[in-house]
C-alpha atoms as a PDB file:
ATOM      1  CA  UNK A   1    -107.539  33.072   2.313  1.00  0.00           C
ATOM      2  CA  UNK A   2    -108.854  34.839   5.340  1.00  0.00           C
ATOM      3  CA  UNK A   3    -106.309  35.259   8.378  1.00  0.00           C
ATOM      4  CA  UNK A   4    -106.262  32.413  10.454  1.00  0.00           C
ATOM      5  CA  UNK A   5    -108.253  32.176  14.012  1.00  0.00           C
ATOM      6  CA  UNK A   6    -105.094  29.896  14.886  1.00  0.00           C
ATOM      7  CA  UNK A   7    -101.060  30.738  16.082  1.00  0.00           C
ATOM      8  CA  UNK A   8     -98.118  28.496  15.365  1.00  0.00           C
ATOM      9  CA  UNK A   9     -96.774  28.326  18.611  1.00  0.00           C
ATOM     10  CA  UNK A  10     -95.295  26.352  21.286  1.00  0.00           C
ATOM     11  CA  UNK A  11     -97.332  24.816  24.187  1.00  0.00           C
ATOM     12  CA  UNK A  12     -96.601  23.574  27.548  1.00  0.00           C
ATOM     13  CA  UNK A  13     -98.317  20.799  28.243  1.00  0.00           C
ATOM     14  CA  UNK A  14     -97.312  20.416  32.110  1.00  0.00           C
ATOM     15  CA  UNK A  15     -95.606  23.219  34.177  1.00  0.00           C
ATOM     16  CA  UNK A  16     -92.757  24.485  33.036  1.00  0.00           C
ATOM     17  CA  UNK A  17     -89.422  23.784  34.731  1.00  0.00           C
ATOM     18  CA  UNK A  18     -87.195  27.153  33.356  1.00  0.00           C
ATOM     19  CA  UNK A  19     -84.027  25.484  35.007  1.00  0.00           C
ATOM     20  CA  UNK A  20     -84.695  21.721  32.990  1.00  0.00           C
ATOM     21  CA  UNK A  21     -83.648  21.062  30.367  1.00  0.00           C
ATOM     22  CA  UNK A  22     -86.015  21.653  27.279  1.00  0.00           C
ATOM     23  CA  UNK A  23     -87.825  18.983  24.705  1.00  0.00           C
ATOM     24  CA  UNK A  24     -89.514  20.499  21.687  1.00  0.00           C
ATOM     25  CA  UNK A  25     -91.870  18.062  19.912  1.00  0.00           C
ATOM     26  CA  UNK A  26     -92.637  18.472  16.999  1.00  0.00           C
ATOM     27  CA  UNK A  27     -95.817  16.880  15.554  1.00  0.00           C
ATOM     28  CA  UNK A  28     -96.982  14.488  12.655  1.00  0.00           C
ATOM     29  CA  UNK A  29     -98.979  15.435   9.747  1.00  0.00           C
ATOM     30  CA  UNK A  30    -102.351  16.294  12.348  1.00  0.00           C
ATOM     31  CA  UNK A  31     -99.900  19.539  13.335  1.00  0.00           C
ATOM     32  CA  UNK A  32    -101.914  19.765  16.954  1.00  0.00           C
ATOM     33  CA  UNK A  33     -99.121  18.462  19.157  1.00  0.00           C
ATOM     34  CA  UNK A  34    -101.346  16.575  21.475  1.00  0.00           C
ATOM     35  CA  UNK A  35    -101.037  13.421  20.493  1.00  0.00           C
ATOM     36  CA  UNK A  36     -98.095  13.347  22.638  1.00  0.00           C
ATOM     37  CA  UNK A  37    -100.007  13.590  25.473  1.00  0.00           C
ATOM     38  CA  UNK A  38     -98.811   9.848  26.545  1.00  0.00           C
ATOM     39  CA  UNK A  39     -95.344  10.086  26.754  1.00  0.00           C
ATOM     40  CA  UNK A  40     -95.594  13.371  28.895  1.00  0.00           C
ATOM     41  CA  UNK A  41     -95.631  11.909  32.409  1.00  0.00           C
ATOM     42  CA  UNK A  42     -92.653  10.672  32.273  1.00  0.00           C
ATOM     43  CA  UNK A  43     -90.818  12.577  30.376  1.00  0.00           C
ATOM     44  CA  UNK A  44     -91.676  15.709  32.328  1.00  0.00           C
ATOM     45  CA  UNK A  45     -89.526  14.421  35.208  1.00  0.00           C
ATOM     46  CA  UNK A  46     -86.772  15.290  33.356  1.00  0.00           C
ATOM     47  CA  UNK A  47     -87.349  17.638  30.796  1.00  0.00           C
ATOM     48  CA  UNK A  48     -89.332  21.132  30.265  1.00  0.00           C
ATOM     49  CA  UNK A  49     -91.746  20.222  27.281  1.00  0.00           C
ATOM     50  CA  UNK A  50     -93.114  22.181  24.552  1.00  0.00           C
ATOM     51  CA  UNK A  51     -94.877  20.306  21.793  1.00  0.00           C
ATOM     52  CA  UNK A  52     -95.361  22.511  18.526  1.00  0.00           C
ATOM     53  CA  UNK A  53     -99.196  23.459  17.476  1.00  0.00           C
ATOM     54  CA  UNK A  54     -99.391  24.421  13.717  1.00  0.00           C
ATOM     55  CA  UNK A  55    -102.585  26.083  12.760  1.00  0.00           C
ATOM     56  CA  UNK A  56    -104.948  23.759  10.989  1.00  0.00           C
ATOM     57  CA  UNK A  57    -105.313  26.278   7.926  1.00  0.00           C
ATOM     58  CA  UNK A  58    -101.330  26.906   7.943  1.00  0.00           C
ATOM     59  CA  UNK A  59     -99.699  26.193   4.230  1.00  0.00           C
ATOM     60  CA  UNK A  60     -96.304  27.605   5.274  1.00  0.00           C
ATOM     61  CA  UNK A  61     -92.990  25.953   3.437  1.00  0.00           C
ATOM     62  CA  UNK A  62     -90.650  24.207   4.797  1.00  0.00           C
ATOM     63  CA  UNK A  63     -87.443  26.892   4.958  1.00  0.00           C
ATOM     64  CA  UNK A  64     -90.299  29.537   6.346  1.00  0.00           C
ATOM     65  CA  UNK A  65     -92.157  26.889   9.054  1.00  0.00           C
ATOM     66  CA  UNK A  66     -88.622  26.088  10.095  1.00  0.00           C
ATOM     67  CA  UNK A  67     -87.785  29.776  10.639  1.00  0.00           C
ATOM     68  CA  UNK A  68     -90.801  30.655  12.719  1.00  0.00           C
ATOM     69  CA  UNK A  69     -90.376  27.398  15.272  1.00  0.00           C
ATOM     70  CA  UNK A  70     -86.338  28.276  15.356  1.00  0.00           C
ATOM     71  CA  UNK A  71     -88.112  32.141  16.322  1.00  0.00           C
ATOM     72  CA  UNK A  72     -90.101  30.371  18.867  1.00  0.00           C
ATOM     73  CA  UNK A  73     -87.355  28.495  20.042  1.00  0.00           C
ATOM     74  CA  UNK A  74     -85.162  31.130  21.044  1.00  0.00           C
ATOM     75  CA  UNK A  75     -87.724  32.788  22.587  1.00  0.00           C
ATOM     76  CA  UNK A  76     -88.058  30.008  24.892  1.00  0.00           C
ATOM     77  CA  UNK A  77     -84.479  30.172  25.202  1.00  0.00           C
ATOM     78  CA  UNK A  78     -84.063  34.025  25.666  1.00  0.00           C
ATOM     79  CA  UNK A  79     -86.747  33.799  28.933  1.00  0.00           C
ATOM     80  CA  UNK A  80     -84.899  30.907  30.135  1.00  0.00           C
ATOM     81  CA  UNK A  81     -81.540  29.652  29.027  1.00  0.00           C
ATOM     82  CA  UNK A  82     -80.967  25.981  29.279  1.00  0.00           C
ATOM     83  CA  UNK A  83     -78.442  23.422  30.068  1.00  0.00           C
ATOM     84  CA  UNK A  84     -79.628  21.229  27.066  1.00  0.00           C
ATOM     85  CA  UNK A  85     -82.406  21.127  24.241  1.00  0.00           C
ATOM     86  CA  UNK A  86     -83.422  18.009  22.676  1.00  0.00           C
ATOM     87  CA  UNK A  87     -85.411  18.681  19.388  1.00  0.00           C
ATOM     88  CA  UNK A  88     -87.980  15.568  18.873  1.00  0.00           C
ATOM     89  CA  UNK A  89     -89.820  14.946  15.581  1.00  0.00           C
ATOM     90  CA  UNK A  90     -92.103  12.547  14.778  1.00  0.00           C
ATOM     91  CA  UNK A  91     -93.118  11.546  10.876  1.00  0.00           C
ATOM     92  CA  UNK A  92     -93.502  15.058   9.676  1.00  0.00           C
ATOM     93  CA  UNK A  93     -92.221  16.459  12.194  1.00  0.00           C
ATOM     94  CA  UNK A  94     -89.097  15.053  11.580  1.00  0.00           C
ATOM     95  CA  UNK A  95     -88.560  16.334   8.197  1.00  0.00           C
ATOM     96  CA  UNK A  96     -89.362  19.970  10.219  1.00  0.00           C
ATOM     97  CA  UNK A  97     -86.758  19.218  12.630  1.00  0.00           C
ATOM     98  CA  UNK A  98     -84.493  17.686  10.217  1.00  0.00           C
ATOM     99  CA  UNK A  99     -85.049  21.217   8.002  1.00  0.00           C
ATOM    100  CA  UNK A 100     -83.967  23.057  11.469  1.00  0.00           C
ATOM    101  CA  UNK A 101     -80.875  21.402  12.434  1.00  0.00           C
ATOM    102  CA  UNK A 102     -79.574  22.973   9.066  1.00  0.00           C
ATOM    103  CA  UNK A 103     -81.201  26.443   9.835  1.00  0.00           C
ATOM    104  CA  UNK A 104     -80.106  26.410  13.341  1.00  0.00           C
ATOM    105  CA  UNK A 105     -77.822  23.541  14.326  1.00  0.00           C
ATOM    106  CA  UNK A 106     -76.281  25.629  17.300  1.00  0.00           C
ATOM    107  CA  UNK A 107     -79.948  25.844  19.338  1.00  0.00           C
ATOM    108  CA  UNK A 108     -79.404  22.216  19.819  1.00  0.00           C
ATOM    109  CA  UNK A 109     -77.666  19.481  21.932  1.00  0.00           C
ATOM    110  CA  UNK A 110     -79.558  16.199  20.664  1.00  0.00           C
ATOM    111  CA  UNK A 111     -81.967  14.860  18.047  1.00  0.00           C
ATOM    112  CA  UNK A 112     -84.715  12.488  17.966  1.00  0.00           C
ATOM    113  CA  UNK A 113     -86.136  11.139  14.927  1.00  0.00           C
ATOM    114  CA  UNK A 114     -89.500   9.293  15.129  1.00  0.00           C
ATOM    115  CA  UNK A 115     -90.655   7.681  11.727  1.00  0.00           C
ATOM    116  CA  UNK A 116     -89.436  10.439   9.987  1.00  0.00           C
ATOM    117  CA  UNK A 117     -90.674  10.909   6.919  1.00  0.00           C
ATOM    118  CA  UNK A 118     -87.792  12.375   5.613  1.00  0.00           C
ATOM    119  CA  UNK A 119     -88.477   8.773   3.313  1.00  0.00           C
ATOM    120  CA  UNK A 120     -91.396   9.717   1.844  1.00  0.00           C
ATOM    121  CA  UNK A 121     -89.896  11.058  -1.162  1.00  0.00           C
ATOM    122  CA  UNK A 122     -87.605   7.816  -1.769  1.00  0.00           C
ATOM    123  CA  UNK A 123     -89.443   4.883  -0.650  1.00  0.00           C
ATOM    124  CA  UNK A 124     -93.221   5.516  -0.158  1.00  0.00           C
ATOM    125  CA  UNK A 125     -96.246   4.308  -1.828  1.00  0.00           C
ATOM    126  CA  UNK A 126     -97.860   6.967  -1.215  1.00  0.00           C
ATOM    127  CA  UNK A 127     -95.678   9.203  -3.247  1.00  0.00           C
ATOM    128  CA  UNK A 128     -97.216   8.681  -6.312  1.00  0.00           C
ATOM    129  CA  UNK A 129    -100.502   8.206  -4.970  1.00  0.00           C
ATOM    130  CA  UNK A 130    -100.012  12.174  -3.863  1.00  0.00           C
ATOM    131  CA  UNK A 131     -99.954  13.555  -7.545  1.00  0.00           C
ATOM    132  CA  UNK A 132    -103.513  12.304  -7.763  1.00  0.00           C
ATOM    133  CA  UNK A 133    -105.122  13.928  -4.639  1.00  0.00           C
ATOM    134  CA  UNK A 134    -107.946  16.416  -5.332  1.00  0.00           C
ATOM    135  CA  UNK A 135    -110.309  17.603  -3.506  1.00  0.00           C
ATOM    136  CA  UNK A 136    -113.233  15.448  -3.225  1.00  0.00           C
ATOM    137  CA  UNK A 137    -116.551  16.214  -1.071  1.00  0.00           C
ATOM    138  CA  UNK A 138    -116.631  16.678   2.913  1.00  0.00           C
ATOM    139  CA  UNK A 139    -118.561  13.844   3.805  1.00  0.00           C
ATOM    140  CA  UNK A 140    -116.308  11.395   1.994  1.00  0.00           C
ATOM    141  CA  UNK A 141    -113.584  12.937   3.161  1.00  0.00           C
ATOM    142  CA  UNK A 142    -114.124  12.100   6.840  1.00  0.00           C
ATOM    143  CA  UNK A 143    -115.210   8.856   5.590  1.00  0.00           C
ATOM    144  CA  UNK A 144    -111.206   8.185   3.796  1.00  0.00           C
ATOM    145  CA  UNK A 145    -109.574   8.899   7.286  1.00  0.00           C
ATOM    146  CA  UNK A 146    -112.066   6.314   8.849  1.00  0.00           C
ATOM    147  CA  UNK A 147    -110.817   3.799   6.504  1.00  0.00           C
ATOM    148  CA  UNK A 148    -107.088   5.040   6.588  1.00  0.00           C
ATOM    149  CA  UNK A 149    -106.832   5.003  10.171  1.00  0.00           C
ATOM    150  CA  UNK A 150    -105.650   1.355  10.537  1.00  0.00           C
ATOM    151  CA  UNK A 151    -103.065   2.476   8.215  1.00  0.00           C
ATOM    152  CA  UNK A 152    -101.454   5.103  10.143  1.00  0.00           C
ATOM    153  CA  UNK A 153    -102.099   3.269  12.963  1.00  0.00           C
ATOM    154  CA  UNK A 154    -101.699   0.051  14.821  1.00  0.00           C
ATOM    155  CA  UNK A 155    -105.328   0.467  16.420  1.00  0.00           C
ATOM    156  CA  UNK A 156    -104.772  -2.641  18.459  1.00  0.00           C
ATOM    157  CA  UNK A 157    -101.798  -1.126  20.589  1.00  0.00           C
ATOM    158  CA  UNK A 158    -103.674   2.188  21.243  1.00  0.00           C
ATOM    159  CA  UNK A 159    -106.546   2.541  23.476  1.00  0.00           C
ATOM    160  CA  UNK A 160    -110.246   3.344  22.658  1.00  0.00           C
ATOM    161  CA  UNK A 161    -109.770   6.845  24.062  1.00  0.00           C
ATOM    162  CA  UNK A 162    -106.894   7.477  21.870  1.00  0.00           C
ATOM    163  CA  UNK A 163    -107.822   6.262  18.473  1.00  0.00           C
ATOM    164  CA  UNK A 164    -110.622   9.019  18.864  1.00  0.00           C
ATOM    165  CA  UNK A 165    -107.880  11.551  19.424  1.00  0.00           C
ATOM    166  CA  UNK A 166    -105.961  10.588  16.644  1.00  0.00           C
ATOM    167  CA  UNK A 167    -108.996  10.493  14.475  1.00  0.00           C
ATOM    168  CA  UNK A 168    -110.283  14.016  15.372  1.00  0.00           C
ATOM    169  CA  UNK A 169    -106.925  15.195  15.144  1.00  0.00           C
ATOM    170  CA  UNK A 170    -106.428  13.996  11.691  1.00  0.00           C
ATOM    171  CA  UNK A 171    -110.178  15.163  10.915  1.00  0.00           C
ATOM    172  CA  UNK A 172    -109.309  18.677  11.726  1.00  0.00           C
ATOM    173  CA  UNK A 173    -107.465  19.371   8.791  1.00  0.00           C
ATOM    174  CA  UNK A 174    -108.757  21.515   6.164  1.00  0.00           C
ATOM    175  CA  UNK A 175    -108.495  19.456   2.561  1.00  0.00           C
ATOM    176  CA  UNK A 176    -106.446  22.195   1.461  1.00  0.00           C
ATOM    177  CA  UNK A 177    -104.140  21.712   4.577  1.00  0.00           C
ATOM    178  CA  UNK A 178    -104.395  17.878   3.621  1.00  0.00           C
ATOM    179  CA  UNK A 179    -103.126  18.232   0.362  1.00  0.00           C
ATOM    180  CA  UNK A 180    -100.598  21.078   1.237  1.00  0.00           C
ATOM    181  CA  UNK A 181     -99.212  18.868   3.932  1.00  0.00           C
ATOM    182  CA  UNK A 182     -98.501  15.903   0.928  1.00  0.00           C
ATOM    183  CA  UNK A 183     -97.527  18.656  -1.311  1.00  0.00           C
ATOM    184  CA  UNK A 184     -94.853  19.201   1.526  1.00  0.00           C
ATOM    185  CA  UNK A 185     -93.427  15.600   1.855  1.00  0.00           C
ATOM    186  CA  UNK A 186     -93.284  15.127  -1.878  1.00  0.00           C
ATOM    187  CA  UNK A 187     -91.048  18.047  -2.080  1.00  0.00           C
ATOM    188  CA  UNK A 188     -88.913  17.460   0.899  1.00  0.00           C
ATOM    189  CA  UNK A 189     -85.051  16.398   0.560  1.00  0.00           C
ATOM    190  CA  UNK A 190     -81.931  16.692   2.396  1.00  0.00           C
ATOM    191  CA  UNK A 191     -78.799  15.766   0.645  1.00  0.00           C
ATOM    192  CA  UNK A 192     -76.593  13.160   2.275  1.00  0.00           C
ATOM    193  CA  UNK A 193     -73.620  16.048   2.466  1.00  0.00           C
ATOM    194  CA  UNK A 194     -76.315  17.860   4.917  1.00  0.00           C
ATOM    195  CA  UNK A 195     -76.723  15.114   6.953  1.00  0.00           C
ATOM    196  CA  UNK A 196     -72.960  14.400   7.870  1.00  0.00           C
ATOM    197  CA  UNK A 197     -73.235  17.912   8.709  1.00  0.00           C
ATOM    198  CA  UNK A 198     -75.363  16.960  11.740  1.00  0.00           C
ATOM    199  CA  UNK A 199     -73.046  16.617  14.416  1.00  0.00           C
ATOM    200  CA  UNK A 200     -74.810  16.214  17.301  1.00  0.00           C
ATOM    201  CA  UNK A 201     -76.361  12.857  19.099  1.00  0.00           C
ATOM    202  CA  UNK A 202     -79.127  11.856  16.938  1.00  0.00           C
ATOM    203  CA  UNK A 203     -81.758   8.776  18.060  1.00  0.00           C
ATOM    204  CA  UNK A 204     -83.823   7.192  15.094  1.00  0.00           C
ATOM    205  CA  UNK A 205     -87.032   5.334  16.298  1.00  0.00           C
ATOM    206  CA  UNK A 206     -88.419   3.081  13.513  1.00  0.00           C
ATOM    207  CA  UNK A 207     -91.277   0.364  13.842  1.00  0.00           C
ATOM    208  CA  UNK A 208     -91.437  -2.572  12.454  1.00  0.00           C
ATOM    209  CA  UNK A 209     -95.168  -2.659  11.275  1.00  0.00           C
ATOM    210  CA  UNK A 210     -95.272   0.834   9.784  1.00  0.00           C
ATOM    211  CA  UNK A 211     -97.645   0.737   6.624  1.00  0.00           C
ATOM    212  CA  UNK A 212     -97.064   4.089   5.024  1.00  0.00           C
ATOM    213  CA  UNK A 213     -93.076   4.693   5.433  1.00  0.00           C
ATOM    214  CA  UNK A 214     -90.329   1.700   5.290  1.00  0.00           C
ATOM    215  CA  UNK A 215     -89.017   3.267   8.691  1.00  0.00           C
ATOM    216  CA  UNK A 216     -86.643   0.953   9.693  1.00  0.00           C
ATOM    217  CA  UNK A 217     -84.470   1.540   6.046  1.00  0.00           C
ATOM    218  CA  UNK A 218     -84.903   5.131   6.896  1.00  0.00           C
ATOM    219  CA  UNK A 219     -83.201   4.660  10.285  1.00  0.00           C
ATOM    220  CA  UNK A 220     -80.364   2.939   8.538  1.00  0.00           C
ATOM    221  CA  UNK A 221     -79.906   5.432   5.836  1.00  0.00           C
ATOM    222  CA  UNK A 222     -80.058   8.078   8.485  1.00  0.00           C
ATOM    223  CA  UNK A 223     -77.485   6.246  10.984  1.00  0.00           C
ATOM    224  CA  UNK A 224     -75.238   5.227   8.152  1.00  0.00           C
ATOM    225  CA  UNK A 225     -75.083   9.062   7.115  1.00  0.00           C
ATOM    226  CA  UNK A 226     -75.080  10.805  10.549  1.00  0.00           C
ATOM    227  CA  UNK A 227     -71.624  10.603  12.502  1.00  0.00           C
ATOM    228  CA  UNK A 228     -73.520  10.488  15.873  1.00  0.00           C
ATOM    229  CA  UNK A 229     -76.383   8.278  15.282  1.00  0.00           C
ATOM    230  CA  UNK A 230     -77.904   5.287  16.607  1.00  0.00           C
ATOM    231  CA  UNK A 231     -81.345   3.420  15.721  1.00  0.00           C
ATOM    232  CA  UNK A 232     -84.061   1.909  18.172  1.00  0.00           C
ATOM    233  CA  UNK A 233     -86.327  -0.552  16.486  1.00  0.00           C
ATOM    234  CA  UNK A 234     -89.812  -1.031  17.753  1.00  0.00           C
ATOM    235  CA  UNK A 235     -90.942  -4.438  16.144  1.00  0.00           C
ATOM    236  CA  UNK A 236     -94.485  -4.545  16.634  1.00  0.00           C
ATOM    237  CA  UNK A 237     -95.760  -0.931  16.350  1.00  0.00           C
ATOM    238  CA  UNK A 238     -97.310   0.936  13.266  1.00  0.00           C
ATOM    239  CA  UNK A 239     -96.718   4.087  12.067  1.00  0.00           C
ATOM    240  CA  UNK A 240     -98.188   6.563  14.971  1.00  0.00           C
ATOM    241  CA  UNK A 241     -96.221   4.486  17.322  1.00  0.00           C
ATOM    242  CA  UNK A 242     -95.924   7.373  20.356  1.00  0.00           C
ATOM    243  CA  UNK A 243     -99.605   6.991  21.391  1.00  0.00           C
ATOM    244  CA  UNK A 244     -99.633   2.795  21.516  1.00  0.00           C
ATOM    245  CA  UNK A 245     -99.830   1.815  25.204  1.00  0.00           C
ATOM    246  CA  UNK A 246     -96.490  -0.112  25.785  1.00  0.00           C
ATOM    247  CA  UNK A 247     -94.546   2.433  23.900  1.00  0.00           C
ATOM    248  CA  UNK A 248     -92.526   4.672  26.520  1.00  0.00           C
ATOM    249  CA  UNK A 249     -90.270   7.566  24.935  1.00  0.00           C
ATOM    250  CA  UNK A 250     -88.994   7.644  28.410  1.00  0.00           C
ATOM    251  CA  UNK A 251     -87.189   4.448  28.986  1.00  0.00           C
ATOM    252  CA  UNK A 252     -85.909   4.104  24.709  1.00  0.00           C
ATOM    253  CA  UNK A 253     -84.067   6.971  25.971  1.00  0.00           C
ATOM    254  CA  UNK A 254     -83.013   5.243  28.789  1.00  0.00           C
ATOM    255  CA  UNK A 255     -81.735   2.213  26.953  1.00  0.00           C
ATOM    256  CA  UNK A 256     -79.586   4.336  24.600  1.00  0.00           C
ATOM    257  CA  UNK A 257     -78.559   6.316  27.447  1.00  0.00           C
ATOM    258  CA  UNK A 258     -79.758   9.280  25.497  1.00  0.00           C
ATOM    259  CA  UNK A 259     -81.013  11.696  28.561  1.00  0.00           C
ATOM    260  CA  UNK A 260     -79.244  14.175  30.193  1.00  0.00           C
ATOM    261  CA  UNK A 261     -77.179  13.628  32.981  1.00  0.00           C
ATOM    262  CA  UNK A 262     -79.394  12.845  36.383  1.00  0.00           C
ATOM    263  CA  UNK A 263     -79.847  16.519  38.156  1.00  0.00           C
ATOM    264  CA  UNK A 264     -78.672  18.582  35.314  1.00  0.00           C
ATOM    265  CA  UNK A 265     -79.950  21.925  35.454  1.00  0.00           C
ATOM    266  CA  UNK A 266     -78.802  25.611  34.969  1.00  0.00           C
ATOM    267  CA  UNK A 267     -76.420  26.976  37.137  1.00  0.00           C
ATOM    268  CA  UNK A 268     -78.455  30.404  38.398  1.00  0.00           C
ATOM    269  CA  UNK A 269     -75.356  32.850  37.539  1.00  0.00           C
ATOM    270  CA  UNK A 270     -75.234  31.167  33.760  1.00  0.00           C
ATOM    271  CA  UNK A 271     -74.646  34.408  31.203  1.00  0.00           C
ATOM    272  CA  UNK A 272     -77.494  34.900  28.499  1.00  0.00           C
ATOM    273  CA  UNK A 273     -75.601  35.303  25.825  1.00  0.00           C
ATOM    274  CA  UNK A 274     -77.947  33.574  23.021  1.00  0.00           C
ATOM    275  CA  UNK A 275     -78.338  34.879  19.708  1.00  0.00           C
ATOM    276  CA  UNK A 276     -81.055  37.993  19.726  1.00  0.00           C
ATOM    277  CA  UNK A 277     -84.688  36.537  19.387  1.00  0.00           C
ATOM    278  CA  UNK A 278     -86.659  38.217  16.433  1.00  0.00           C
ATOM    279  CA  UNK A 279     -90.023  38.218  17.684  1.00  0.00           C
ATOM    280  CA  UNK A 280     -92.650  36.685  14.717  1.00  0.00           C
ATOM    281  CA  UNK A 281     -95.755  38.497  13.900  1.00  0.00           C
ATOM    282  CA  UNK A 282     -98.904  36.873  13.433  1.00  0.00           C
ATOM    283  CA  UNK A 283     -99.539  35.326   9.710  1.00  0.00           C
ATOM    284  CA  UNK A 284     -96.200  37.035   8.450  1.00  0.00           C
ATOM    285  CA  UNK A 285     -95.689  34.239   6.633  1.00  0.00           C
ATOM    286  CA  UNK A 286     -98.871  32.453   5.300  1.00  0.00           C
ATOM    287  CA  UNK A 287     -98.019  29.864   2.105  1.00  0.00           C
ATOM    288  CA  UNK A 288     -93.960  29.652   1.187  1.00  0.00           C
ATOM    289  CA  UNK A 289     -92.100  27.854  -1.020  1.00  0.00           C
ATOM    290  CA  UNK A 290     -90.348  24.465  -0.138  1.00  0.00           C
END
C-alpha cells in the first residue's frame, strides 16, 4: 500500500489551555475525531482537549495504535505537564483506551468509557456477521452506510447538520479500513484480571437504545470488574449517543462528580519529571498484529 497522505495525531479543537487539565478523545470506528465537535463548548471550560485523528487508510493493531497515541500523549505531556488527564473513548475508541490503560496506566488520572465496544466480541450480532464481510462494489457500499445509519444512530436525537457529519465521516473509510476496523473488534479482549488492574476512576456511559452493542450489560460487566467504577445510563439514546442534541458530556460528569476540582491547574514551578517522550516517525508502523 502506498504511504498514507494522512498522520495519526492529536488535534486541538479549541485553544489550548497548557495549565488545564487535559481530555484525550478518542474516536469511534469513523477514526476522524470530529464528531465530538458537540460536547466541546463546554467541556473546554474546564479541560485542554485533544480528540485523536486516525488516518482513514491506517490498519495499525491494537498493541501498536495504542503505542503511537501513548507517544503522542506524552508529547503533549512533555510540552506541558498537567495537573490531571482524563482519557475518553467512545465505541472503538474505548477498546483503544481500554488497550492503553494497560500500556500506560501511569499517564492517567481518570477514564471514560462511552459504548465501548470492548462487547463486541461477547455479545454482538454483528460478530458473526463480520466473518462474512468482503468487499463488495463502491457504489453499494455508500449505499449500506445509508441504510445502516439508523442503526448506529438515533437519527431523531441528532440534528440535520449532524447526521451528514456522521455519514461522511463513516463514508470516508476505505473498505479495506472498513473491514480492518471489524477485523479489530473481533479480535479484541481484555481479561477480567486486567481490568481489576485498572485502578483509577473509571465512568461507563451506556444507552439504552443502542442497536449494535448491549451497552448497558457492558457497563455492568465493566463496573462489576473495575474497583473504581461507576455507570451512567442514557435511556433514550442509540449507539453514537455524543452527537444527539440533549446529550451533554459536560454535566454526566457533573452528576457523578467526575471533573476535576473547580480552578485546578498547574502550579508554574511543577518539576517535569515525565517519562522521556520517543518521538514517532511517520508510517513506522503501518498494519500490526492485534
Amino acid at each position: 500500500m502506498s504511504e498514507s497522505a494522512y498522520l495519526l495525531a492529536l488535534r486541538s479543537p479549541r485553544p489550548p489551555q497548557p495549565d488545564a487539565p487535559l481530555f484525550v478523545y478518542l474516536p469511534g470506528g469513523d477514526g476522524t475525531g470530529q464528531l465530538f465537535h458537540r460536547q466541546l463548548e463546554s467541556l473546554e471550560s474546564t479541560f485542554d482537549i485533544r480528540c485523536l485523528e486516525i488516518p482513514p487508510d491506517d490498519m495499525t493493531g491494537w498493541n501498536e495504535l495504542a503505542d503511537q497515541v501513548i507517544h503522542l500523549v506524552k508529547q503533549e505531556l512533555t510540552q506541558s505537564p498537567r495537573p490531571a488527564v482524563y482519557l475518553c473513548g467512545e465505541s472503538f475508541g474505548g477498546c483503544l483506551a481500554l488497550r492503553m490503560m494497560q500500556r500506560a496506566p501511569q499517564l492517567f488520572d481518570r477514564l471514560i468509557l462511552v459504548n465501548p465496544a470492548s462487547a463486541f466480541r461477547r455479545h454482538s450480532w454483528l460478530y458473526s456477521l463480520s466473518y462474512w464481510v468482503r468487499p463488495v462494489p463502491e457504489a453499494i457500499y455508500r449505499i449500506f452506510w445509508v441504510w445502516f445509519l439508523p442503526i448506529l444512530a438515533s437519527l431523531g436525537r441528532i440534528n440535520a447538520d449532524d447526521r451528514r457529519a456522521l455519514l461522511n465521516a463513516v463514508q470516508l473509510m476505505s473498505q479495506e479500513t472498513s473491514i480492518w476496523r471489524l477485523s479489530l473488534l473481533r479480535a479484541f479482549q481484555i481479561s477480567d484480571r486486567d481490568l481489576t488492574q485498572i485502578q483509577q476512576p473509571t465512568l461507563v456511559i451506556a444507552s439504552g437504545r443502542d442497536l449494535i452493542l448491549p451497552s448497558i450489560e457492558e457497563a455492568e460487566f465493566l463496573v462489576a470488574a473495575m474497583p473504581q467504577a461507576q455507570f451512567y445510563v442514557l435511556p433514550d439514546s442509540g449507539h453514537a449517543c455524543l452527537l444527539e442534541s440533549d446529550v451533554h458530556l459536560y454535566e454526566i460528569l457533573a452528576d457523578r462528580h467526575f471533573l476535576p476540582e473547580p480552578g485546578l491547574r498547574l502550579p508554574p514551578d511543577l518539576p517535569e519529571d515525565l517519562p522521556e517522550v520517543v518521538t514517532l516517525e511517520r508510517n513506522e508502523v503501518k498494519r500490526g498484529s492485534y
